[in-house]
PDB file of N, CA and C in Angstrom:
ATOM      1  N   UNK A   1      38.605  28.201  22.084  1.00  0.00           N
ATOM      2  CA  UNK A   1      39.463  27.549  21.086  1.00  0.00           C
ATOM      3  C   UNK A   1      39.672  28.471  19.883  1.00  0.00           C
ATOM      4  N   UNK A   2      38.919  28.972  19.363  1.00  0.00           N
ATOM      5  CA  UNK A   2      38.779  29.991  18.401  1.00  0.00           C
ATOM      6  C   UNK A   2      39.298  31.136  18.742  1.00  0.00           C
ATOM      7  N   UNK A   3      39.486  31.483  19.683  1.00  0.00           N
ATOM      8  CA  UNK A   3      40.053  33.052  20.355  1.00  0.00           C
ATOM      9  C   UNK A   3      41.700  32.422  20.236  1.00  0.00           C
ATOM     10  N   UNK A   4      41.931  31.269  21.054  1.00  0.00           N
ATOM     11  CA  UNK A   4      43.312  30.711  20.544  1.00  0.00           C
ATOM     12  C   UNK A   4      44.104  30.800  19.173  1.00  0.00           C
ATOM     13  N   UNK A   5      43.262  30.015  18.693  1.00  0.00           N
ATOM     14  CA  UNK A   5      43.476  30.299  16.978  1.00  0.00           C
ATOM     15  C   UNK A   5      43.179  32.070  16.670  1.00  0.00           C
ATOM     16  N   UNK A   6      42.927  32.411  16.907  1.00  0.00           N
ATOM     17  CA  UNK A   6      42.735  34.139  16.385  1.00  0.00           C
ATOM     18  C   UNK A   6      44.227  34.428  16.773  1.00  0.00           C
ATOM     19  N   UNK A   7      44.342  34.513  18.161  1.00  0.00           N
ATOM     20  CA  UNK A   7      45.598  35.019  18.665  1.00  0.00           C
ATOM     21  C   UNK A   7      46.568  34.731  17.763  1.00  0.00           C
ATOM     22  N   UNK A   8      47.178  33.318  17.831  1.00  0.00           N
ATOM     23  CA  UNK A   8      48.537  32.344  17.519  1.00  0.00           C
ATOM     24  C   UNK A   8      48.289  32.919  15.238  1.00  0.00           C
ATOM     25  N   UNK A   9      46.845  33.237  14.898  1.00  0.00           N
ATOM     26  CA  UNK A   9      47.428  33.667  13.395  1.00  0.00           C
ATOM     27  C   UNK A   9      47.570  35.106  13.420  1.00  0.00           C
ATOM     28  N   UNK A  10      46.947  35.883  14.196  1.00  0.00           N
ATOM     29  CA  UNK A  10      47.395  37.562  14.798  1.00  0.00           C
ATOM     30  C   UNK A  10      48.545  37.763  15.052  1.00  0.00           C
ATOM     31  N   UNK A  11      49.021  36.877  15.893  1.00  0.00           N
ATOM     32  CA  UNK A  11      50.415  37.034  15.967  1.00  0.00           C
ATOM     33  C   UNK A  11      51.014  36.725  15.134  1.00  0.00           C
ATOM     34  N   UNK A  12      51.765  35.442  14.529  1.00  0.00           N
ATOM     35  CA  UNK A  12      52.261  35.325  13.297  1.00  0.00           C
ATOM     36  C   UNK A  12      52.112  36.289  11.805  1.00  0.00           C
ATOM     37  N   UNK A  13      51.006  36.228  11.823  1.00  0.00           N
ATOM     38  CA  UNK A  13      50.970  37.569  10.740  1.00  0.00           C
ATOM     39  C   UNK A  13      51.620  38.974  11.355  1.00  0.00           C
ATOM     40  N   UNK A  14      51.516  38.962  12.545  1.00  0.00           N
ATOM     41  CA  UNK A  14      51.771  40.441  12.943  1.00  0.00           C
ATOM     42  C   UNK A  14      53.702  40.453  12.649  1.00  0.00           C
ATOM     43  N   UNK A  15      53.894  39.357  13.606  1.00  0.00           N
ATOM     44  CA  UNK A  15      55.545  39.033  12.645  1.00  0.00           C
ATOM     45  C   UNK A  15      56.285  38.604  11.626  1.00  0.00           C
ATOM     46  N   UNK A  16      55.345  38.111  10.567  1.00  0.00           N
ATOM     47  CA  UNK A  16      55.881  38.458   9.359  1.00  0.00           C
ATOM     48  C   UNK A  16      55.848  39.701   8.925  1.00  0.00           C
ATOM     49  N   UNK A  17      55.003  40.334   9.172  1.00  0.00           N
ATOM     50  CA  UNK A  17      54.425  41.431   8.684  1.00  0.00           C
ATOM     51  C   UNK A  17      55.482  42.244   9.412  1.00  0.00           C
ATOM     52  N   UNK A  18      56.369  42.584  10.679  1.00  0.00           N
ATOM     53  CA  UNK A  18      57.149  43.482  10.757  1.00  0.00           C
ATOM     54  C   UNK A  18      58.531  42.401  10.211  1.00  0.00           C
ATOM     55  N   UNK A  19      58.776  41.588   9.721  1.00  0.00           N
ATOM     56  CA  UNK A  19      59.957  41.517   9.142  1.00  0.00           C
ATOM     57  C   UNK A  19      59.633  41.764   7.250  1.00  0.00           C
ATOM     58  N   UNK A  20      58.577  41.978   7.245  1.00  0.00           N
ATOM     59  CA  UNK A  20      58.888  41.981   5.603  1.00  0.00           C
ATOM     60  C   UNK A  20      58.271  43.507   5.162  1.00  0.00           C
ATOM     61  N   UNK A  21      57.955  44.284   6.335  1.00  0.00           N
ATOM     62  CA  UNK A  21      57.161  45.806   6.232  1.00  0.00           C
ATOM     63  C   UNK A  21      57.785  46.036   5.350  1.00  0.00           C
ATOM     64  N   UNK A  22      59.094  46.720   5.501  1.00  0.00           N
ATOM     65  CA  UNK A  22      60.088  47.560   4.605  1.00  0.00           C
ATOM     66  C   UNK A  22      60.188  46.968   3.337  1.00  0.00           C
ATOM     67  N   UNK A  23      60.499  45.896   2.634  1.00  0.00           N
ATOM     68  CA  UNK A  23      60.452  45.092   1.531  1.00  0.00           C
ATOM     69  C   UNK A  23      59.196  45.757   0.923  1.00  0.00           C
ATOM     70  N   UNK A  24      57.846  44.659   1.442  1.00  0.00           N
ATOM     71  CA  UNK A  24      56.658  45.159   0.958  1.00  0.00           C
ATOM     72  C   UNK A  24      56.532  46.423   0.767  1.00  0.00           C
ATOM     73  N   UNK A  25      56.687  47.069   1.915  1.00  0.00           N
ATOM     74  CA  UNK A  25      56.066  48.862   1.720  1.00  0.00           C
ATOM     75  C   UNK A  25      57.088  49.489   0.133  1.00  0.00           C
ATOM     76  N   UNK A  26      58.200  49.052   0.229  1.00  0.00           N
ATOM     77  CA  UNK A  26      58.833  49.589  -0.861  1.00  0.00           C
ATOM     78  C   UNK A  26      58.522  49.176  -2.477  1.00  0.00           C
ATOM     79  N   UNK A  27      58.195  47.705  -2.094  1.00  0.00           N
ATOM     80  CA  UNK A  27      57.493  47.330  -3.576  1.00  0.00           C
ATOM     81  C   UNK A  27      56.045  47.440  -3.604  1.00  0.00           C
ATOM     82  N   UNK A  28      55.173  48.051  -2.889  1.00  0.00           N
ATOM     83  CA  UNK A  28      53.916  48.093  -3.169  1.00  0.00           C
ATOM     84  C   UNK A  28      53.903  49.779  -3.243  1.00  0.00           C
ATOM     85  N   UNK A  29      54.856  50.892  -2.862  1.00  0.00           N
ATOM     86  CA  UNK A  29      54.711  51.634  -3.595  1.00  0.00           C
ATOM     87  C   UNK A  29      55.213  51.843  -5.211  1.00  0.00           C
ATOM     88  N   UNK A  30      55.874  51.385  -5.082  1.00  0.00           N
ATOM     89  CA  UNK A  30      56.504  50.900  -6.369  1.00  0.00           C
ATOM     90  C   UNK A  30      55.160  50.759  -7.680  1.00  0.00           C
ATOM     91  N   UNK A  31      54.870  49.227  -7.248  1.00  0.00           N
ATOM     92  CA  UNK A  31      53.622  49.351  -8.060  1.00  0.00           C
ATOM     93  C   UNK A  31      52.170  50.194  -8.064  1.00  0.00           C
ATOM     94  N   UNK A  32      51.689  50.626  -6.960  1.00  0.00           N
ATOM     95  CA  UNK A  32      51.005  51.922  -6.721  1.00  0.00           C
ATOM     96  C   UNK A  32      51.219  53.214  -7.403  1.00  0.00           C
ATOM     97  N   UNK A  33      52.826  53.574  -7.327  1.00  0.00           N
ATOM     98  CA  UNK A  33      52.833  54.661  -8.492  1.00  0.00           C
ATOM     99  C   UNK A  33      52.748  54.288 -10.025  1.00  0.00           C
ATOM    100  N   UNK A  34      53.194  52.865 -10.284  1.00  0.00           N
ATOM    101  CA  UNK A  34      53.017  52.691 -11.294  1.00  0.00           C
ATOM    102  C   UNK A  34      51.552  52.769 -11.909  1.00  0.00           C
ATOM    103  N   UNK A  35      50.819  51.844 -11.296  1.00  0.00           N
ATOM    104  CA  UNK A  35      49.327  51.758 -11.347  1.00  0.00           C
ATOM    105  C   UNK A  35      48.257  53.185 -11.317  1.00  0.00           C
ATOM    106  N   UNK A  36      48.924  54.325 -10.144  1.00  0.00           N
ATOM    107  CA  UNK A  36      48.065  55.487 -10.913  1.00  0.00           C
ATOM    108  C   UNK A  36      48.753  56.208 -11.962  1.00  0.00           C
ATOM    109  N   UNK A  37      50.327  55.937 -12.116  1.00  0.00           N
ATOM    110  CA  UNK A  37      50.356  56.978 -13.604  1.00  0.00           C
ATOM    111  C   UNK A  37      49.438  56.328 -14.835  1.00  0.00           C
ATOM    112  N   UNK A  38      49.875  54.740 -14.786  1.00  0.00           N
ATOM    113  CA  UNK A  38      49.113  54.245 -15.885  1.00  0.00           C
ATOM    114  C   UNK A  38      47.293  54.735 -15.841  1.00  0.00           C
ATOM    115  N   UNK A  39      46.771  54.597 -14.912  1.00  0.00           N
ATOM    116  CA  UNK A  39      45.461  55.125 -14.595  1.00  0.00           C
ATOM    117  C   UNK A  39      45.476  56.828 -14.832  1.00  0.00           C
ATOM    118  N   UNK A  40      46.339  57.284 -14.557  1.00  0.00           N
ATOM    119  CA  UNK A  40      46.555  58.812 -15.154  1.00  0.00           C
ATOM    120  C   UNK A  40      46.526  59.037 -16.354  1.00  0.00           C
ATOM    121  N   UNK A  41      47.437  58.109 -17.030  1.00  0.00           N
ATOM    122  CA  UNK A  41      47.412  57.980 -18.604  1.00  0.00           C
ATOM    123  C   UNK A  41      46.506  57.763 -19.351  1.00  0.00           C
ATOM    124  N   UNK A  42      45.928  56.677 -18.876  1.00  0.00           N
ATOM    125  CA  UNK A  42      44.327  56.685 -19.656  1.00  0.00           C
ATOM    126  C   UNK A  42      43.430  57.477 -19.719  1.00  0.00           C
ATOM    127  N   UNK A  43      43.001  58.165 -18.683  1.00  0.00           N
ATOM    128  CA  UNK A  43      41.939  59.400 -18.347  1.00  0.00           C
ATOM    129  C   UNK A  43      42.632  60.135 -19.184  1.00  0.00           C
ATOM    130  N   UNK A  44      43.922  60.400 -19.421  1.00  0.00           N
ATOM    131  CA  UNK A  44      44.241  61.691 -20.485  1.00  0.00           C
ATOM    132  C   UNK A  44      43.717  61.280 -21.517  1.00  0.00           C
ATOM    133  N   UNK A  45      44.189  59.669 -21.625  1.00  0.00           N
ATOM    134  CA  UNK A  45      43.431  59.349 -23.363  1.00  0.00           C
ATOM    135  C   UNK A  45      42.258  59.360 -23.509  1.00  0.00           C
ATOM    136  N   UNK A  46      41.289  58.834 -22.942  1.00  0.00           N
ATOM    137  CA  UNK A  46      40.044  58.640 -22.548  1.00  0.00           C
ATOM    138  C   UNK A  46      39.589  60.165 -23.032  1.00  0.00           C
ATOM    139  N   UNK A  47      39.713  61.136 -22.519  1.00  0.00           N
ATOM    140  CA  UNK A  47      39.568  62.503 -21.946  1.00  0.00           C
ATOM    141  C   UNK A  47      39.606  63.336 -23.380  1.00  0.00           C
ATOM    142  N   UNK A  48      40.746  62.760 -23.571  1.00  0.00           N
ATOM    143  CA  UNK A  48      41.359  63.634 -25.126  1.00  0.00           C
ATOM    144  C   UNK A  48      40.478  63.256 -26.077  1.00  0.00           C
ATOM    145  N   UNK A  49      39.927  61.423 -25.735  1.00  0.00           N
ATOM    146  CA  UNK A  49      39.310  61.109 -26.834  1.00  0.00           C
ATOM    147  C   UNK A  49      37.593  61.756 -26.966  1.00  0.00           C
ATOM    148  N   UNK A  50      37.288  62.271 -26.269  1.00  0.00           N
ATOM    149  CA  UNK A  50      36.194  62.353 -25.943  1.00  0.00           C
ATOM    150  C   UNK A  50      35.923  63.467 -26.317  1.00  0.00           C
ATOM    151  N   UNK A  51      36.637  64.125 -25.329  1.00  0.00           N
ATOM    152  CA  UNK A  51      36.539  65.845 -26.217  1.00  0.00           C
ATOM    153  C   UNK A  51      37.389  66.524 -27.091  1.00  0.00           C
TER     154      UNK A  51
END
């Protein structure tokens, strides 16, 4: 029963997941670059402040 249920949400996730790849992949790099420049930015400040 449980192997059932594994399958039937494996699958479903597996097909949302190829209709919304491209979407997602494009907005999660999106925020990824955002997230390490900002993380870039700080270590400069951080960095500067320090030494």
């Amino acid at each position: 029963m449980y192997f059932l249920i594994t399958i039937v949400i494996g699958y479903s996730i597996n097909s949302m997941n190829y209709a919304l790849n491209a979407e997602m992949q494009r907005c999660l790099q999106g925020w990824l670059s955002f997230f390490y420049f900002y993380i870039f930015i700080f270590n400069q400040v951080t960095y500067d402040r320090n030494g």
